[in-house]
Every structure is written in C-alpha cells, then in structure tokens.
Protein backbone atom coordinates (compact mmCIF):
# COMPACT_ATOMS: atom_id res chain seq x y z
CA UNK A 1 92.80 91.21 105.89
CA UNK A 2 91.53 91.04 102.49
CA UNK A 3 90.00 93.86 101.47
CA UNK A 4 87.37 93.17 98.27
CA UNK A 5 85.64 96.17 96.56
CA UNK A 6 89.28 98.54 96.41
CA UNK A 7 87.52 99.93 93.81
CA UNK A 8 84.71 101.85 96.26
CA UNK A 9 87.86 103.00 97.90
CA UNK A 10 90.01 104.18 95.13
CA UNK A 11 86.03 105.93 93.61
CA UNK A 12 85.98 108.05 97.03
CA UNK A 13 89.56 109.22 96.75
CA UNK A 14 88.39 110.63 93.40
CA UNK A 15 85.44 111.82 94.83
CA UNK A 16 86.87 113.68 98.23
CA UNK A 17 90.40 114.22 97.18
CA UNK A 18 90.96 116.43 100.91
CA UNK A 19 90.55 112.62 102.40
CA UNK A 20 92.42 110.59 99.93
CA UNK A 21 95.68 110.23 102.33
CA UNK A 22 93.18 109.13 104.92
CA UNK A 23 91.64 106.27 102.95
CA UNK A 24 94.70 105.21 101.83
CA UNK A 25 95.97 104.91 105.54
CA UNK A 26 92.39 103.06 106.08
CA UNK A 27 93.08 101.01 103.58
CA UNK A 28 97.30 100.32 103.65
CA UNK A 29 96.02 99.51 107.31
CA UNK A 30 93.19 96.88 106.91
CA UNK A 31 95.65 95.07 104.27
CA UNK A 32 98.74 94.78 106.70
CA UNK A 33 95.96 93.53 109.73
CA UNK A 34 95.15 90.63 110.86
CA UNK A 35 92.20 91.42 113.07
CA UNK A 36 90.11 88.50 114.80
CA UNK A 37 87.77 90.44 116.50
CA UNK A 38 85.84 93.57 116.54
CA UNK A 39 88.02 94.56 119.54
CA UNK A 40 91.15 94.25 118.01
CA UNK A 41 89.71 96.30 115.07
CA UNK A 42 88.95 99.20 117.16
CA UNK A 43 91.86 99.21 119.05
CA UNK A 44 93.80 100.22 116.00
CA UNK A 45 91.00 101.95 114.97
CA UNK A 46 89.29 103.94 117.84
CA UNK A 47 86.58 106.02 115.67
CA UNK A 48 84.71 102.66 114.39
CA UNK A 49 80.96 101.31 115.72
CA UNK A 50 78.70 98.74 114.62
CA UNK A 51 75.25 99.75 112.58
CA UNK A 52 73.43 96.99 112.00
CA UNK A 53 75.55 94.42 110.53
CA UNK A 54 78.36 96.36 109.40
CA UNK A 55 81.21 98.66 110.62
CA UNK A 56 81.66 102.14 110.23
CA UNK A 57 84.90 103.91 110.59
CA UNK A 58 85.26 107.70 110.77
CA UNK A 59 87.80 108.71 108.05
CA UNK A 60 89.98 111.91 107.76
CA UNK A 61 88.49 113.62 110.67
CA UNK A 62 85.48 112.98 110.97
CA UNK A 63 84.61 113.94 107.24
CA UNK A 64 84.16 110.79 105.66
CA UNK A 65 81.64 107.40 106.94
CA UNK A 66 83.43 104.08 105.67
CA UNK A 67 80.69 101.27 105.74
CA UNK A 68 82.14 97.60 105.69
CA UNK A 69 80.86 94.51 105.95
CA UNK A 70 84.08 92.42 108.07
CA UNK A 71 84.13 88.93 108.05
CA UNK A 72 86.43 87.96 111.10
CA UNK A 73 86.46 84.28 110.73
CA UNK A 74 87.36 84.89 106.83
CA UNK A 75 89.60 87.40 107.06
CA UNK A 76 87.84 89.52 104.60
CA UNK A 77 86.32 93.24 104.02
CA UNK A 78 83.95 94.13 102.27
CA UNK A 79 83.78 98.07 101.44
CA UNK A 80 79.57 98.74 100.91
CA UNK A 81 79.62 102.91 101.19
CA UNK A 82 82.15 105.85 101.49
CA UNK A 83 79.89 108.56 102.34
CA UNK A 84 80.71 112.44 103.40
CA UNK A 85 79.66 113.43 107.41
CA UNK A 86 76.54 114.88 105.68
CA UNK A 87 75.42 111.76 103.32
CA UNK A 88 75.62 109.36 106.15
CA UNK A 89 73.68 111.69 109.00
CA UNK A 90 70.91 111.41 106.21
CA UNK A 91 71.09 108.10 106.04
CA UNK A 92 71.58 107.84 102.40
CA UNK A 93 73.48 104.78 102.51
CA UNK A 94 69.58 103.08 103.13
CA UNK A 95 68.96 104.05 100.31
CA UNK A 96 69.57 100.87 97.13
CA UNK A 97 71.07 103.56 94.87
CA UNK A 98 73.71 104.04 96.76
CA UNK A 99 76.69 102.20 95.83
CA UNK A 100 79.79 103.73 96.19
C-alpha cells in the first residue's frame, strides 16, 4: 500500500515517543501490504473498525487511535489523525483543528 501523509506518522512518534516502535510496525506493515479488502486488513490487523468513512486501528496497546482514510481499489492510505486513547474517546478528531 501506499501510504501518503508519513509525515502525521513520523509527528506522533515525536509526540508519544512510548508508541513510536508501534507506529513504525503500523506503518513498515501497511507499506509491505497489499490489502484488497477491509477483511484482509483486519486480519493482519485485528484491533481496526470502521467510523464513518475511515479506519481506525488501535496502536501500541490500546494507547494510540490511528484514523485513515484506505482506498482499496487504489492501493493507497491516507493517515487523517493519530490521537492518544483519551483524545479520540472525546472525539476530538471532529473537531477541523485537528490535524495531526
């Protein structure tokens, strides 16, 4: 898969260092994959759901909320949020500000 916006992912490493191995599995992951479908996705990744029109994958344990928008057909990700446990449960990713 192509994954487009890195840069949200390499932001939250900064950001929650205690996950950064995590993301960077997430991530080494969703580059090597080739995944057609949203059950191939969550067969190698177990932890992720739909919300509305994107995906969100539990990172590092539960701490972290990855938000993507995957385009199947395209191949491509696109990363919108990585948001702590807490940020997410308040739904802060509604909010436009948000970009990270």
């Amino acid at each position: 898969m192509h994954v487009i916006t890195h840069a949200r992912v390499v932001a939250a490493q900064a950001r929650f260092p205690e996950s950064s191995g995590a993301l960077d599995f997430w991530y080494r992951a969703m580059k090597r994959g080739r995944f057609a479908t949203f059950a191939e996705l969550r067969a190698t990744f177990g932890s992720v759901d739909k919300v509305g029109p994107l995906l969100v994958v539990n990172i590092g344990g539960n701490k972290l909320r990855l938000m993507a928008a995957v385009h199947f057909n395209s191949g491509k990700v696109f990363v919108r949020h990585v948001l702590s446990h807490a940020e997410y449960d308040r739904r802060q990713w509604k909010r436009k500000e948000v970009i990270q």
